[in-house]
N, C-alpha and C. Protein backbone atom coordinates (compact mmCIF):
# COMPACT_ATOMS: atom_id res chain seq x y z
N UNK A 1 -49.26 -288.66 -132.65
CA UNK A 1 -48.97 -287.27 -132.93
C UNK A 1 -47.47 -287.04 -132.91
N UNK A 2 -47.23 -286.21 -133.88
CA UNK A 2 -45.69 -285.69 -133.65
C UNK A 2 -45.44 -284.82 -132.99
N UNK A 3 -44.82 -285.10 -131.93
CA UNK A 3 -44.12 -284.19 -130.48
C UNK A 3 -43.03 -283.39 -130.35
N UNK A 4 -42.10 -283.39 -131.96
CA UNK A 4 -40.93 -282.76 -132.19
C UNK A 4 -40.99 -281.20 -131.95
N UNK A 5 -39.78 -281.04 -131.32
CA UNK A 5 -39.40 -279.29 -130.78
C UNK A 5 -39.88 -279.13 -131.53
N UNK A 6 -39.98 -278.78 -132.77
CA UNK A 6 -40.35 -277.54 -134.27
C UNK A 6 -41.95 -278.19 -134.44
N UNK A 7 -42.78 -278.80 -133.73
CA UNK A 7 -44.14 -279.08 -134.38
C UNK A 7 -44.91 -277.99 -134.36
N UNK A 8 -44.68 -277.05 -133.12
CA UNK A 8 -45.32 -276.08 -132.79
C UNK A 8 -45.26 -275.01 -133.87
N UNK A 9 -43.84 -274.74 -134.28
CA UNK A 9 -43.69 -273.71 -136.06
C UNK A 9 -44.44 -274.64 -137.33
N UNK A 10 -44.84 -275.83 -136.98
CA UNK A 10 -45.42 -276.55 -138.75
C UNK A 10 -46.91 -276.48 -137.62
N UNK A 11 -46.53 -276.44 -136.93
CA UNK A 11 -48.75 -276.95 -136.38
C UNK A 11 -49.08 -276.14 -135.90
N UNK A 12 -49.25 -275.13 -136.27
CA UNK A 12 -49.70 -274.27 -134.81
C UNK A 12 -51.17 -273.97 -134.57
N UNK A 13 -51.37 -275.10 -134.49
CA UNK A 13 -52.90 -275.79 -133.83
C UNK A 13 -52.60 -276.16 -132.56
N UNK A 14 -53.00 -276.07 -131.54
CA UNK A 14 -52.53 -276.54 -130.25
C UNK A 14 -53.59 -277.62 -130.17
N UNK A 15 -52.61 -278.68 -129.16
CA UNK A 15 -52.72 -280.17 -129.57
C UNK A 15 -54.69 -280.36 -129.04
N UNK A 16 -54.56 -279.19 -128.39
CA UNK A 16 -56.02 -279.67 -127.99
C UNK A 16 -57.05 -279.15 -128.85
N UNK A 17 -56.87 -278.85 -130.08
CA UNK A 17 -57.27 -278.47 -130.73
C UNK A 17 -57.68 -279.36 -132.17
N UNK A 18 -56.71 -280.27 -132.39
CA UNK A 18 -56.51 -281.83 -133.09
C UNK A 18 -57.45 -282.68 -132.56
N UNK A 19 -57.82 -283.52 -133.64
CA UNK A 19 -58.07 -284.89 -133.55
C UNK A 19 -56.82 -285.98 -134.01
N UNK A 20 -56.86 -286.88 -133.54
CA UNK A 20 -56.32 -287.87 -134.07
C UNK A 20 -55.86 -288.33 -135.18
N UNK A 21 -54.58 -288.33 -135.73
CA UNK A 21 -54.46 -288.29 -137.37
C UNK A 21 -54.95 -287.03 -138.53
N UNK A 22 -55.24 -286.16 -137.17
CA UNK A 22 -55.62 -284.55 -138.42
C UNK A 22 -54.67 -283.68 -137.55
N UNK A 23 -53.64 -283.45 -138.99
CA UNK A 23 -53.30 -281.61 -138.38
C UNK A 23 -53.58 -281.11 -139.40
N UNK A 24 -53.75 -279.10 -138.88
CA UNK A 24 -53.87 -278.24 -139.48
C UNK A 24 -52.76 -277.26 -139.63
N UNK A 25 -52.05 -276.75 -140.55
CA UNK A 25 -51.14 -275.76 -140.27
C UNK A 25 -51.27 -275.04 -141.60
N UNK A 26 -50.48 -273.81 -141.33
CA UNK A 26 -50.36 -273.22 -142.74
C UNK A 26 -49.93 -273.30 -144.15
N UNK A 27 -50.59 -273.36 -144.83
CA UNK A 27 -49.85 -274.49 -146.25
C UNK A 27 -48.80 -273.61 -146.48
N UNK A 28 -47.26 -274.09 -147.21
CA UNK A 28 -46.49 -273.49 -147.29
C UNK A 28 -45.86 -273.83 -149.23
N UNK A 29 -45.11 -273.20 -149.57
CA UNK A 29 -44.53 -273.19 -150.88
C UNK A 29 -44.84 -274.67 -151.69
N UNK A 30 -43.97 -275.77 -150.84
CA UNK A 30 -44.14 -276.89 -150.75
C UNK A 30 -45.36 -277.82 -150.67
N UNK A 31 -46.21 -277.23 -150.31
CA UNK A 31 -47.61 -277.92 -150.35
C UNK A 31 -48.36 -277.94 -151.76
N UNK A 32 -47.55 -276.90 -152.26
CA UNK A 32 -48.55 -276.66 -153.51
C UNK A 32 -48.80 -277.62 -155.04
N UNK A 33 -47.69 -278.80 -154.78
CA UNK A 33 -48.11 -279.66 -155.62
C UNK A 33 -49.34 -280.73 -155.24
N UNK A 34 -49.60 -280.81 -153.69
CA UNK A 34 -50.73 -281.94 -153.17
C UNK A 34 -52.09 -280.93 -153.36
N UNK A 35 -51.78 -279.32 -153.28
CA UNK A 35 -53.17 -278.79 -153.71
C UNK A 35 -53.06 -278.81 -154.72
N UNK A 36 -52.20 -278.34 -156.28
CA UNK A 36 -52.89 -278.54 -157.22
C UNK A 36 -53.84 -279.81 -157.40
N UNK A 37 -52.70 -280.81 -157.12
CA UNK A 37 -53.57 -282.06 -157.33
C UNK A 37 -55.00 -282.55 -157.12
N UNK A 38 -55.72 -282.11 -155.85
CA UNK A 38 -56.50 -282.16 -155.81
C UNK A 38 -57.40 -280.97 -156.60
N UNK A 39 -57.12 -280.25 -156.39
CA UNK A 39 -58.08 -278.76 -157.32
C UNK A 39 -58.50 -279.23 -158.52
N UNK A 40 -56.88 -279.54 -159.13
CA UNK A 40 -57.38 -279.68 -160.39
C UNK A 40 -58.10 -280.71 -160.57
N UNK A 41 -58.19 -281.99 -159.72
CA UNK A 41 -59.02 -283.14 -159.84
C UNK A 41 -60.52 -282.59 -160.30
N UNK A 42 -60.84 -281.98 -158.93
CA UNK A 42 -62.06 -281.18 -158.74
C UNK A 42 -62.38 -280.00 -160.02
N UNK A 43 -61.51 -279.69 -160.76
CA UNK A 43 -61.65 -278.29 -162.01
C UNK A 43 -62.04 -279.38 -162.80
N UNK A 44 -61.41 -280.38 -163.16
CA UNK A 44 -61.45 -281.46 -163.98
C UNK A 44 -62.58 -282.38 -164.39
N UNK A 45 -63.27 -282.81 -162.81
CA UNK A 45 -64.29 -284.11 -163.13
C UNK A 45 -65.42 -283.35 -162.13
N UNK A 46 -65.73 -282.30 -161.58
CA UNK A 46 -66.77 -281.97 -161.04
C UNK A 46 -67.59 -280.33 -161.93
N UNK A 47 -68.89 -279.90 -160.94
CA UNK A 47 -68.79 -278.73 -161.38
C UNK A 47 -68.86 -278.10 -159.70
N UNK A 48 -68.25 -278.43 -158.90
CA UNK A 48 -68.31 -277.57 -157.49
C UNK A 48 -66.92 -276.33 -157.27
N UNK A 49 -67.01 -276.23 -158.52
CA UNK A 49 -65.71 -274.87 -158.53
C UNK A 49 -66.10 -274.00 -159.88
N UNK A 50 -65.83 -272.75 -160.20
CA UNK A 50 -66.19 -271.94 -161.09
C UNK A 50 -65.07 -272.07 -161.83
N UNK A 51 -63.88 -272.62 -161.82
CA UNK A 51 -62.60 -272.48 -162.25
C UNK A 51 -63.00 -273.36 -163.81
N UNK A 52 -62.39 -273.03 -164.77
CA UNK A 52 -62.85 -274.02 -165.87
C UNK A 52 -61.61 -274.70 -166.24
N UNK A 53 -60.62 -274.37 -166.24
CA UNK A 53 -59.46 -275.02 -166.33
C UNK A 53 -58.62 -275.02 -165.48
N UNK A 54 -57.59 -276.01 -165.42
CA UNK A 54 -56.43 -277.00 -164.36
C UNK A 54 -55.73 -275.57 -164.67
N UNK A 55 -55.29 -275.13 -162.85
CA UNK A 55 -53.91 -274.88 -162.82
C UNK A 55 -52.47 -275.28 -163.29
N UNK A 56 -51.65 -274.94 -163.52
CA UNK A 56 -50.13 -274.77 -164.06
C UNK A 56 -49.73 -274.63 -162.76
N UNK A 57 -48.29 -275.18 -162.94
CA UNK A 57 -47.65 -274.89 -161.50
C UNK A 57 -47.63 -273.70 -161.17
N UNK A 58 -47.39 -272.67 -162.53
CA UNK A 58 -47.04 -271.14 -162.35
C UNK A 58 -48.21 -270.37 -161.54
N UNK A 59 -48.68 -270.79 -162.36
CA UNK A 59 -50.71 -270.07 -161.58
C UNK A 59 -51.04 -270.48 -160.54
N UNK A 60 -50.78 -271.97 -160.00
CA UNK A 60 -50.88 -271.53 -158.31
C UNK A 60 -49.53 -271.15 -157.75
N UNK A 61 -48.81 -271.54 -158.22
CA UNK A 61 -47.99 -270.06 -156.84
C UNK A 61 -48.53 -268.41 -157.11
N UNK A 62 -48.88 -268.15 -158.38
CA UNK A 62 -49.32 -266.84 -158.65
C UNK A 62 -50.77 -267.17 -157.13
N UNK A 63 -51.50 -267.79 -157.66
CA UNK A 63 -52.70 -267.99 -156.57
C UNK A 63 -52.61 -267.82 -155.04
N UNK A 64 -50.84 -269.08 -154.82
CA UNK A 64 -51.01 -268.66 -153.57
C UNK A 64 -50.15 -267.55 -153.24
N UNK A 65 -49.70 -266.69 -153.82
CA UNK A 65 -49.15 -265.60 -153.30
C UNK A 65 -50.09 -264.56 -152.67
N UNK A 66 -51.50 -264.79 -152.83
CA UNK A 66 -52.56 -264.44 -152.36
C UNK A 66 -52.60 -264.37 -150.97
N UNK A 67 -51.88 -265.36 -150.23
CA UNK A 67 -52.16 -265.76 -149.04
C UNK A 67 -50.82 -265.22 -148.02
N UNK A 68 -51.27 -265.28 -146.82
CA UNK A 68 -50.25 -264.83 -146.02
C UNK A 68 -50.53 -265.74 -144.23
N UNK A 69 -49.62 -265.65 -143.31
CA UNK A 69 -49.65 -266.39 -142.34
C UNK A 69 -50.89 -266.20 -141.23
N UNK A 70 -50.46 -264.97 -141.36
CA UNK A 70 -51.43 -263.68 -140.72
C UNK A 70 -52.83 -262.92 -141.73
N UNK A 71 -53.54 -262.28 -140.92
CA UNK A 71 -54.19 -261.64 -142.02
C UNK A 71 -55.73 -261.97 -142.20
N UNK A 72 -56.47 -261.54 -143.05
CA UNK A 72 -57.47 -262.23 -143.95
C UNK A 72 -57.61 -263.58 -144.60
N UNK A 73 -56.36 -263.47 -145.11
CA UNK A 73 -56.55 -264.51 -146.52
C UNK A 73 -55.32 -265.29 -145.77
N UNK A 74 -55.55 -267.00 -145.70
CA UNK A 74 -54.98 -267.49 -145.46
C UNK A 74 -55.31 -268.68 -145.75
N UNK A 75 -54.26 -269.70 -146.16
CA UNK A 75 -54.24 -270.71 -146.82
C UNK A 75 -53.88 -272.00 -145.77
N UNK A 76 -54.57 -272.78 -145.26
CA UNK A 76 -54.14 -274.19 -144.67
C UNK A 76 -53.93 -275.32 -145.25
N UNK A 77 -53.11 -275.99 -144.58
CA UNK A 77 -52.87 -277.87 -145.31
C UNK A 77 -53.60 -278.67 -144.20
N UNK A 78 -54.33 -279.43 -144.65
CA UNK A 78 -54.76 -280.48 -143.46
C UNK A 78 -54.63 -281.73 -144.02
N UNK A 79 -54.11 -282.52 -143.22
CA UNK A 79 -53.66 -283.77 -143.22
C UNK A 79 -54.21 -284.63 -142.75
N UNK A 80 -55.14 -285.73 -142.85
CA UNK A 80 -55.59 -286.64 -142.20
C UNK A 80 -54.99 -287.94 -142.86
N UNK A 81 -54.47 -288.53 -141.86
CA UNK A 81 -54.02 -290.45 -142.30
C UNK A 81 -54.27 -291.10 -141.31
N UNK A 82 -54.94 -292.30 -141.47
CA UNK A 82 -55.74 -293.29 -140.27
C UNK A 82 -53.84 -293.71 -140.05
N UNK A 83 -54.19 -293.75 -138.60
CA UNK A 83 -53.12 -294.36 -138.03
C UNK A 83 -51.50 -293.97 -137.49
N UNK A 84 -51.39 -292.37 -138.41
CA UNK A 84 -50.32 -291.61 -138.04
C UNK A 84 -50.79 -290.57 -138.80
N UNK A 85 -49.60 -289.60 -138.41
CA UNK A 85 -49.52 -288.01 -139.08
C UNK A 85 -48.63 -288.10 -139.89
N UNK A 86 -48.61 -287.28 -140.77
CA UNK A 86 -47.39 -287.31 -141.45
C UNK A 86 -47.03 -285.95 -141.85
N UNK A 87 -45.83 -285.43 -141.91
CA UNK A 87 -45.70 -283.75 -142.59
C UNK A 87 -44.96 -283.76 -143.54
């Protein structure tokens, strides 16, 4: 696990709250190229989404502007890698 002063502002999952090689925190600006990626995988080669076509970079930030820290609507990144964390 990463123990750095600032983990607590990127994780704010408290550690007892983790498993091993999973954090959860709030997805931020920056995350949004590892979610398109997967979404659109999923828009692409499944039918478990109503979406019919791949996001544009533009359309998910339009998407996630949806989201906020606080609130209702809120957007997470979770990370799982056997063997370390990574952010």
């Amino acid at each position: 696990m990463n123990t750095g002063s600032d983990d607590a502002a990127r994780n704010p999952i408290p550690d007892s709250k983790r498993q091993e090689g999973l954090v959860i925190r709030h997805a931020t600006e920056s995350d949004l190229d590892a979610i398109n990626l997967v979404s659109n995988h999923y828009i692409e080669a499944t039918h478990i989404t109503f979406d019919l076509e791949p996001y544009s970079s533009a359309k998910r930030r339009e998407w996630f502007a949806g989201f906020s820290d606080t609130g209702r609507y809120q957007a997470f990144r979770i990370a799982a890698v056997v063997g370390r964390t990574f952010e």
